[in-house]
Every structure is written in C-alpha cells, then in structure tokens.
Protein backbone atom coordinates (compact mmCIF):
# COMPACT_ATOMS: atom_id res chain seq x y z
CA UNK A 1 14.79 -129.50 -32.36
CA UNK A 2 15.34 -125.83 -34.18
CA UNK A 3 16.94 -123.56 -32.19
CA UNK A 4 15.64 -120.94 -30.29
CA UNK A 5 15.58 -117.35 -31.20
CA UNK A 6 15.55 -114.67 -28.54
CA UNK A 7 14.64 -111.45 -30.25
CA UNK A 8 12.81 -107.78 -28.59
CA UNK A 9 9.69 -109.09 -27.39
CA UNK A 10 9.53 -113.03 -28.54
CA UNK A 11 11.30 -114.08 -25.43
CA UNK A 12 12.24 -117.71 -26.88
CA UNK A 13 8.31 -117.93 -28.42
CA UNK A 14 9.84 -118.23 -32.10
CA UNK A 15 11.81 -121.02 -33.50
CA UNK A 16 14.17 -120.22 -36.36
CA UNK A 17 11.94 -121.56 -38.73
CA UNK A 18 9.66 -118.63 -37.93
CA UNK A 19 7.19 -120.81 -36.13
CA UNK A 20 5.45 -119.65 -33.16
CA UNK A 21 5.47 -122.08 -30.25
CA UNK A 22 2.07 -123.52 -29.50
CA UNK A 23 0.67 -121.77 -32.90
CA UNK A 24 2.83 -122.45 -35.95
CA UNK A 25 4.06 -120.45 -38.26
CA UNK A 26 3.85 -116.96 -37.54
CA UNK A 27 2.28 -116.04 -41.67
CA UNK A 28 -0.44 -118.85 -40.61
CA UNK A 29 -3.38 -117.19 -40.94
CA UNK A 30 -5.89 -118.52 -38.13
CA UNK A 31 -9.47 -118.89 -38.47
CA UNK A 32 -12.30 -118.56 -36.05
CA UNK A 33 -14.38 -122.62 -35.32
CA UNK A 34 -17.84 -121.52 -36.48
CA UNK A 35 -19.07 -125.12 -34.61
CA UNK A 36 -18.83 -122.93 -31.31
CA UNK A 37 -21.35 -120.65 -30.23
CA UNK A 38 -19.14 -117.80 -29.02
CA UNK A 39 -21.95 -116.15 -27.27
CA UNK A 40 -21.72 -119.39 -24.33
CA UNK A 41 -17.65 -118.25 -24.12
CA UNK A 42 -16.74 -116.53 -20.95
CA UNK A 43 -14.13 -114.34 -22.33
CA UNK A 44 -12.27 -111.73 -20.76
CA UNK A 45 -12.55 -108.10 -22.54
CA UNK A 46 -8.81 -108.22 -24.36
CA UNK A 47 -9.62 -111.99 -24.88
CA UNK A 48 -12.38 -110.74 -26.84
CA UNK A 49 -10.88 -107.82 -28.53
CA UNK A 50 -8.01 -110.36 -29.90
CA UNK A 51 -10.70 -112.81 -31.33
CA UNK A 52 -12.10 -109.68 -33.23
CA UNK A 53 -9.37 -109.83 -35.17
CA UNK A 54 -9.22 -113.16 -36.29
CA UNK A 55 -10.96 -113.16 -40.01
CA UNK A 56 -9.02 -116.19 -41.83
CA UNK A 57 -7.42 -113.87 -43.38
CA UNK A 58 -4.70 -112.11 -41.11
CA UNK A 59 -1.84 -114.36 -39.63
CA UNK A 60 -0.75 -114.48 -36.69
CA UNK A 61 2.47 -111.84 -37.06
CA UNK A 62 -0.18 -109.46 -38.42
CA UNK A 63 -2.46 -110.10 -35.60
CA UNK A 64 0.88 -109.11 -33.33
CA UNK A 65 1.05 -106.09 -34.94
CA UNK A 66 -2.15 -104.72 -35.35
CA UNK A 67 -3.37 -105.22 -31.49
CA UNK A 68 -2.79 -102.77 -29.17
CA UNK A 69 -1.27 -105.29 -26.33
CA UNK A 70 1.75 -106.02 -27.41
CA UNK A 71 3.43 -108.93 -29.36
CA UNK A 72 3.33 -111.22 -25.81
CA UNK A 73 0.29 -110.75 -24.43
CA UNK A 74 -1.16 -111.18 -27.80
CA UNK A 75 0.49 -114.51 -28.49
CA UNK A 76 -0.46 -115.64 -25.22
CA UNK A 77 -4.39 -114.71 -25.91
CA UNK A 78 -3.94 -116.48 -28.93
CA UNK A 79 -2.74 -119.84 -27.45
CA UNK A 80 -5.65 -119.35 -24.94
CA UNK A 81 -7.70 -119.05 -27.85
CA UNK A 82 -6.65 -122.24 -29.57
CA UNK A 83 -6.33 -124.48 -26.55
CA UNK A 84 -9.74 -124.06 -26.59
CA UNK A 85 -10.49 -124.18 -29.69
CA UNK A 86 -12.38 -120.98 -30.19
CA UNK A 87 -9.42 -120.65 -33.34
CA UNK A 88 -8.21 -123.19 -35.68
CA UNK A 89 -5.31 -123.35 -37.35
CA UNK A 90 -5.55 -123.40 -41.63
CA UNK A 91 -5.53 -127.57 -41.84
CA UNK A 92 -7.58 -127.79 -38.32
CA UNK A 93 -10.77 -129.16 -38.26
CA UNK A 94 -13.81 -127.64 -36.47
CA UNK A 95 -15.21 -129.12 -33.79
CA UNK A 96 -18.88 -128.95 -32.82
CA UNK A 97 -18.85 -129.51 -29.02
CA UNK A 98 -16.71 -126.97 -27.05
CA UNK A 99 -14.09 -128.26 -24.79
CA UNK A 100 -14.79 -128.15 -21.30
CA UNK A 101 -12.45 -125.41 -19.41
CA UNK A 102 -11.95 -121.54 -18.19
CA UNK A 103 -13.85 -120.46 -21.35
CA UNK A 104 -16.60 -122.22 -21.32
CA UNK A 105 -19.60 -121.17 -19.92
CA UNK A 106 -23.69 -122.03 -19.47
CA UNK A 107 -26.29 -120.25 -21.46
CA UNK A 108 -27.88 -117.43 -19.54
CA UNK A 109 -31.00 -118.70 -19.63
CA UNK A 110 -29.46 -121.89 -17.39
CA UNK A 111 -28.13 -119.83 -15.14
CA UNK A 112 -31.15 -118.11 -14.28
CA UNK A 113 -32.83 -120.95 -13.98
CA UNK A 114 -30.08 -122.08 -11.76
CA UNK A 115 -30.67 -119.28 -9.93
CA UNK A 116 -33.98 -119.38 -9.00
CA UNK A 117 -34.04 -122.77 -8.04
CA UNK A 118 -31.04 -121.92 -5.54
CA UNK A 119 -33.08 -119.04 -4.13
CA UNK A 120 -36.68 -121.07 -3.73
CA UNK A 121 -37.82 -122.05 -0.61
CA UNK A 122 -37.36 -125.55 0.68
CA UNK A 123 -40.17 -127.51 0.62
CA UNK A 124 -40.57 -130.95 2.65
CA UNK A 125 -42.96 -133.16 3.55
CA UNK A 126 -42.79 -131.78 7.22
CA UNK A 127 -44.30 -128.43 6.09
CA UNK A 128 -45.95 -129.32 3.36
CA UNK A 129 -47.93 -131.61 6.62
CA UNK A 130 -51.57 -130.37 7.08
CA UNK A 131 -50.84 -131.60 10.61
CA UNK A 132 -47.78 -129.17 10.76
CA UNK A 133 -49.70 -125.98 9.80
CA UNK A 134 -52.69 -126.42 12.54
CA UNK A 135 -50.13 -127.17 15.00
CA UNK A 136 -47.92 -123.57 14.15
CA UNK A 137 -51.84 -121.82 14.84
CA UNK A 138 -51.69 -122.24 18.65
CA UNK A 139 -48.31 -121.18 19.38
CA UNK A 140 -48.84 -117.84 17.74
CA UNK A 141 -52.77 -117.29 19.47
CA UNK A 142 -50.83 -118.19 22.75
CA UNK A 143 -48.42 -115.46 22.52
CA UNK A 144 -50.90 -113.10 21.22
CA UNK A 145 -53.43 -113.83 24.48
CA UNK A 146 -50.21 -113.62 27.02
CA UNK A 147 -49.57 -109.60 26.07
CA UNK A 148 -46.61 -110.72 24.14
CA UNK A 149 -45.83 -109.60 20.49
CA UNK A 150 -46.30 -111.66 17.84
CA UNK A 151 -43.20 -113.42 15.93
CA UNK A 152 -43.03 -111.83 12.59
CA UNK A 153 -42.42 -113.92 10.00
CA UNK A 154 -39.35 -113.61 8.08
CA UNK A 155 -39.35 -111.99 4.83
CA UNK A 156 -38.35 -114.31 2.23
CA UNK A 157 -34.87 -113.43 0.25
CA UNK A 158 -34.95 -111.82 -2.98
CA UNK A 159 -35.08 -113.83 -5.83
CA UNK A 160 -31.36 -114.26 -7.22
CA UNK A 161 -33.73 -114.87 -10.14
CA UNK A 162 -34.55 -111.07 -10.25
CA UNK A 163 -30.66 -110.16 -10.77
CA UNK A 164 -30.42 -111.89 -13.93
CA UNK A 165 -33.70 -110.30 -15.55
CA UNK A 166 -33.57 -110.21 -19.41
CA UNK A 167 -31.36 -107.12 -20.72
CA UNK A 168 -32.09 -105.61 -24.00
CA UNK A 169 -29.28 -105.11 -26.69
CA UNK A 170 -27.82 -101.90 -27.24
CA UNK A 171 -29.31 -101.42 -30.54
CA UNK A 172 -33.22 -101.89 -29.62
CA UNK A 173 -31.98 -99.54 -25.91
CA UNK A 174 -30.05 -96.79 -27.73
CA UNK A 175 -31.83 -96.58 -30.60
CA UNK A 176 -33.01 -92.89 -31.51
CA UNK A 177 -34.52 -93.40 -34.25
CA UNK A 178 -32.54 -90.74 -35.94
CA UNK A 179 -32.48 -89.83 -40.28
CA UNK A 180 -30.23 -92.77 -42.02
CA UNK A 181 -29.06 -91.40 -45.86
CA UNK A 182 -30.38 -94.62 -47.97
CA UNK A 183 -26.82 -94.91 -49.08
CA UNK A 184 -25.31 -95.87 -45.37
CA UNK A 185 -27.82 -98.96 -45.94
CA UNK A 186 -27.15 -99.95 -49.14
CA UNK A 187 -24.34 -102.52 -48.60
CA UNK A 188 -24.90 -105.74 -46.59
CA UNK A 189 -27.57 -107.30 -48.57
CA UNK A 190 -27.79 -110.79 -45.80
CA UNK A 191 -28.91 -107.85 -43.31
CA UNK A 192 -32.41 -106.23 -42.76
CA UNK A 193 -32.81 -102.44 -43.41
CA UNK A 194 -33.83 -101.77 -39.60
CA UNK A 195 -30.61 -103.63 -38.29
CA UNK A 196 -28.48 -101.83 -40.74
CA UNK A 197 -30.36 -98.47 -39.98
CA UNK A 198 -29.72 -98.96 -36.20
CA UNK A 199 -25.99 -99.97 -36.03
CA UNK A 200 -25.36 -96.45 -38.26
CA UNK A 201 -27.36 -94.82 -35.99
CA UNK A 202 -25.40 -96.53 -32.77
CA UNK A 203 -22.16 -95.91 -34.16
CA UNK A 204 -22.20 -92.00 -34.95
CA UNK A 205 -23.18 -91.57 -31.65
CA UNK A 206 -20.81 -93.99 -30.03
CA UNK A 207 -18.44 -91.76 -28.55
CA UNK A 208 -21.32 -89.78 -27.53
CA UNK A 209 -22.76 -92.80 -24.69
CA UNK A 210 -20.68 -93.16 -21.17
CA UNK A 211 -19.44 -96.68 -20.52
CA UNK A 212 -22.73 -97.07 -18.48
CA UNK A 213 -25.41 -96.14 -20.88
CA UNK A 214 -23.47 -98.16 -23.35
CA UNK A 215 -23.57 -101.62 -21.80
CA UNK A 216 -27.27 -100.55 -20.07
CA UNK A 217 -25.97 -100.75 -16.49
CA UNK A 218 -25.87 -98.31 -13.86
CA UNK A 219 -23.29 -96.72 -11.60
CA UNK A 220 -23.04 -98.91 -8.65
CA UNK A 221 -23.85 -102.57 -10.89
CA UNK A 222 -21.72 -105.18 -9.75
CA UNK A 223 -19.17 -107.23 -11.85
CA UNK A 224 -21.60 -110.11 -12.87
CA UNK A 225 -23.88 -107.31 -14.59
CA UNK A 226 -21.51 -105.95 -16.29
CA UNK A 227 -20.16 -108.94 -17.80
CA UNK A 228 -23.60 -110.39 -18.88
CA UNK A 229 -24.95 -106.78 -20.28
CA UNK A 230 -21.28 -107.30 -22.21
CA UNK A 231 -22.00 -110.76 -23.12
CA UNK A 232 -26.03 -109.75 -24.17
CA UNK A 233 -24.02 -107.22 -26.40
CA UNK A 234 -21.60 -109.18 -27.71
CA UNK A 235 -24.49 -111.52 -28.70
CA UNK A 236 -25.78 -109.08 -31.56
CA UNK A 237 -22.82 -106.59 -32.18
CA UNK A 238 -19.57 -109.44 -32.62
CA UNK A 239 -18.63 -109.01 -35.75
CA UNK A 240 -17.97 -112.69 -36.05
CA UNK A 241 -21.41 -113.47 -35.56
CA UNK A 242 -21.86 -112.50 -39.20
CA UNK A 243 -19.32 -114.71 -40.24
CA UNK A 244 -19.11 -115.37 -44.20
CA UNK A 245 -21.43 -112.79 -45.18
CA UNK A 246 -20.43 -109.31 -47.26
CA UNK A 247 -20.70 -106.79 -44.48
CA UNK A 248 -19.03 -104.33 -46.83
CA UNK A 249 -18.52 -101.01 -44.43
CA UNK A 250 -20.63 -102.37 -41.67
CA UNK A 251 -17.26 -104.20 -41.45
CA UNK A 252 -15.37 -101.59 -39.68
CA UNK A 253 -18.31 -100.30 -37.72
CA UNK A 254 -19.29 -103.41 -36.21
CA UNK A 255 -15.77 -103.85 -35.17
CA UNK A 256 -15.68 -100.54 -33.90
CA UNK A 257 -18.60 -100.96 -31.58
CA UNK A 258 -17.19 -103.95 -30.10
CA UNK A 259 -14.11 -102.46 -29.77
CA UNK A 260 -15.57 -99.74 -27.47
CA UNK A 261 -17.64 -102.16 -25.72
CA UNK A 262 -14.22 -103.32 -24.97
CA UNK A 263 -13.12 -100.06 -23.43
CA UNK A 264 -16.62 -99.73 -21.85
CA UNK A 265 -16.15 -102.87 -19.33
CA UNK A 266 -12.44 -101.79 -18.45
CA UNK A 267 -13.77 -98.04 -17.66
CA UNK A 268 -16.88 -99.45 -15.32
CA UNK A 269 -14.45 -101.95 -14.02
CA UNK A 270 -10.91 -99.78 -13.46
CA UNK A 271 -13.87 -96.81 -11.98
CA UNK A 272 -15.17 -99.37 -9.77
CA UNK A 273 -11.21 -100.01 -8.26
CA UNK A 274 -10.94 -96.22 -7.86
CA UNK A 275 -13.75 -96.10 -5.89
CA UNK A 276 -15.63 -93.51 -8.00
C-alpha cells in the first residue's frame, strides 16, 4: 500500500502517487452520468454548486481549487457525488437507474400525489352505508328539538395537496420582457431565441432580485418550499442540463444564475435561523 501523505489541508486523503482516496488521481478529470436525471436528486445547495463544476473537462485538483469550500469539504462532496453515481470517473461507465440512497429522491409530481392521497378522507364501507347516513339524521333533529346547539361538523384539513401547487420557473416569473441586442442571442444555436432572450434578461438583473423573489417564495415559506422552488429552478437553469451542446457565453451565465440560486437558499435559510 503507498504511503500516506499528510500535507496543509489533505489530512491523509492523498497517496504519494497523487491519488485521491475514494476518487483517483487527483488530474482525473470527472464527468457528470448523463443516465441520471439530476432534476429527481435531492441535493444539498454546496452539493449542487460542486456538481456545477464538473464539465469532463476539469480534474479533480482543479475542482479543489476553483470552489469556494475548501480543498476538504470539496473532496468530500465529491466522494458523495460518486458514491452515488451522479459523477463518473474517465473509464466509468454510466448507469441508467440511480442508486437508491440520501440523494435520491421521487419526482414532484409523485409526491403530490402522495400527498393528496395522505390528506383524503377515509372512506369505508360503514359510511359509505345508506343505512349509516339516515341513522346520523335523528341524532342531530333530536338535539336541535331539545334547545341544544347543533354539533358542527368539522372542517376538513387542508389539502397537503395545495402546498405542493405547481411553481413556475424563474425565467417565465421574472421575465420583463426587457430590449435584448440581437448579438447577446446569437450564440447557442441548440437553444430557442425566447429562452436565450430570457436568461440575458434574468441575468443582468440578477443581483437586482432578493433571495425571495428569486426562488418565487415568500418571507415566512417553510424549508420544503424553498427546496422544491430550488429544485423547479434547477430544473431549467442547471447548466448541466444542456450537457454536450455549444452554449458559447450562455456558459458562464447559466452558471452564474445557479450559482446565486445557490446563495439564494442559504440567505432564506441562514434568515430563517436568525429569526428575521
């Protein structure tokens, strides 16, 4: 076995050979597994920020370098990351079917689904019973002919149903329709005009929106919101999901926009701990 190295910041996580321990060698340049839908991923924000970075192209000592974590929380995202295979290493093969664990996660539209059946009332063949309902009448015309009030009925809950309603994407929501020079548009030639037209638009005024108006939620939204308003952004802004095409500039301001949808979920949730 090669000895261990014990250098500023690798704490034993490098083998002489240069090799990273549960990665491989640190100028391996990892690639994302395009047979996983990373919109069904429940990723943490810096989980997500690190696989931003990962193009095929930058290894994993670049990736160390370039993030804004630091070399060992970065290396420890990235062995998240490839436990479950969300990144491959250069001879890996990609896999179709996600592995089941912490990052895995239903589609939205189950869990709503989910939802409202948790939330609907349960029906049985006792009160379904015609013989049931005429036999409830009485008992309520008996208290009403005794002087007594009535029993009201108890208001069904609320739908859980209703807390996951559809949330639009920040490009359709924040879109101002604002003047876009033709040659902001011209690159990206996979893309349509009005999708080009409205993530220029989005990201001149990015540092404009509050954390709130970004991710479409408001003040007092709870954690679950937050995350799927992140996750129905991530959806149409990750600049993975346009994996393989020639993004040209849209390049940088894709990953820009994620990267402040990023900051956006720690703001809401590090406001929410301060009790703002």
């Amino acid at each position: 076995m090669a000895a261990q190295l014990a250098g500023p910041g690798d704490k034993g996580h490098v083998t002489s050979k240069g090799e990273i321990v549960g990665l491989g060698p640190g100028t391996d340049r990892p690639r994302l597994n395009t047979g996983i839908d990373l919109a069904h991923q429940r990723l943490s924000p810096t989980e997500g920020f690190v696989l931003s970075r990962v193009d095929g192209r930058t290894s994993y000592d670049e990736l160390c370098m370039v993030s804004t974590l630091g070399r060992d929380e970065t290396l420890r995202i990235l062995r998240d990351l490839k436990k479950a295979r969300l990144i491959l290493g250069p001879v890996e093969a990609e896999v179709g079917v996600p592995r089941k664990g912490p990052h895995t996660r239903p589609p939205l539209a189950v869990e709503a689904a989910a939802g409202a059946r948790e939330s609907a009332p349960v029906r049985t063949a006792r009160n379904e019973s015609p013989h049931s309902q005429v036999a409830e009448k009485p008992a309520v015309a008996s208290a009403v002919s005794a002087g007594e009030p009535p029993v009201k009925a108890a208001e069904p809950a609320p739908s859980r149903a209703a807390d996951r309603r559809p949330l639009t994407g920040p490009l359709e929501r924040l879109d101002d329709g604002s003047p876009v020079a033709p040659g902001d548009v011209v690159e990206w030639p996979d893309a349509s005009l009005q999708l080009k037209s409205r993530i220029v638009r989005l990201h001149r005024r990015l540092r404009l929106l509050s954390a709130w108006d970004l991710l479409g939620v408001v003040k007092n939204a709870d954690s679950a919101t937050v995350r799927r308003a992140f996750s129905t952004a991530s959806k149409e802004l990750h600049p993975d999901r346009y994996f393989g095409q020639n993004l040209g500039s849209f390049k940088a301001r894709l990953a820009a926009i994620f990267a402040r949808l990023t900051e956006a979920v720690q703001e809401i949730e590090q406001s929410r701990k301060g009790g703002k």
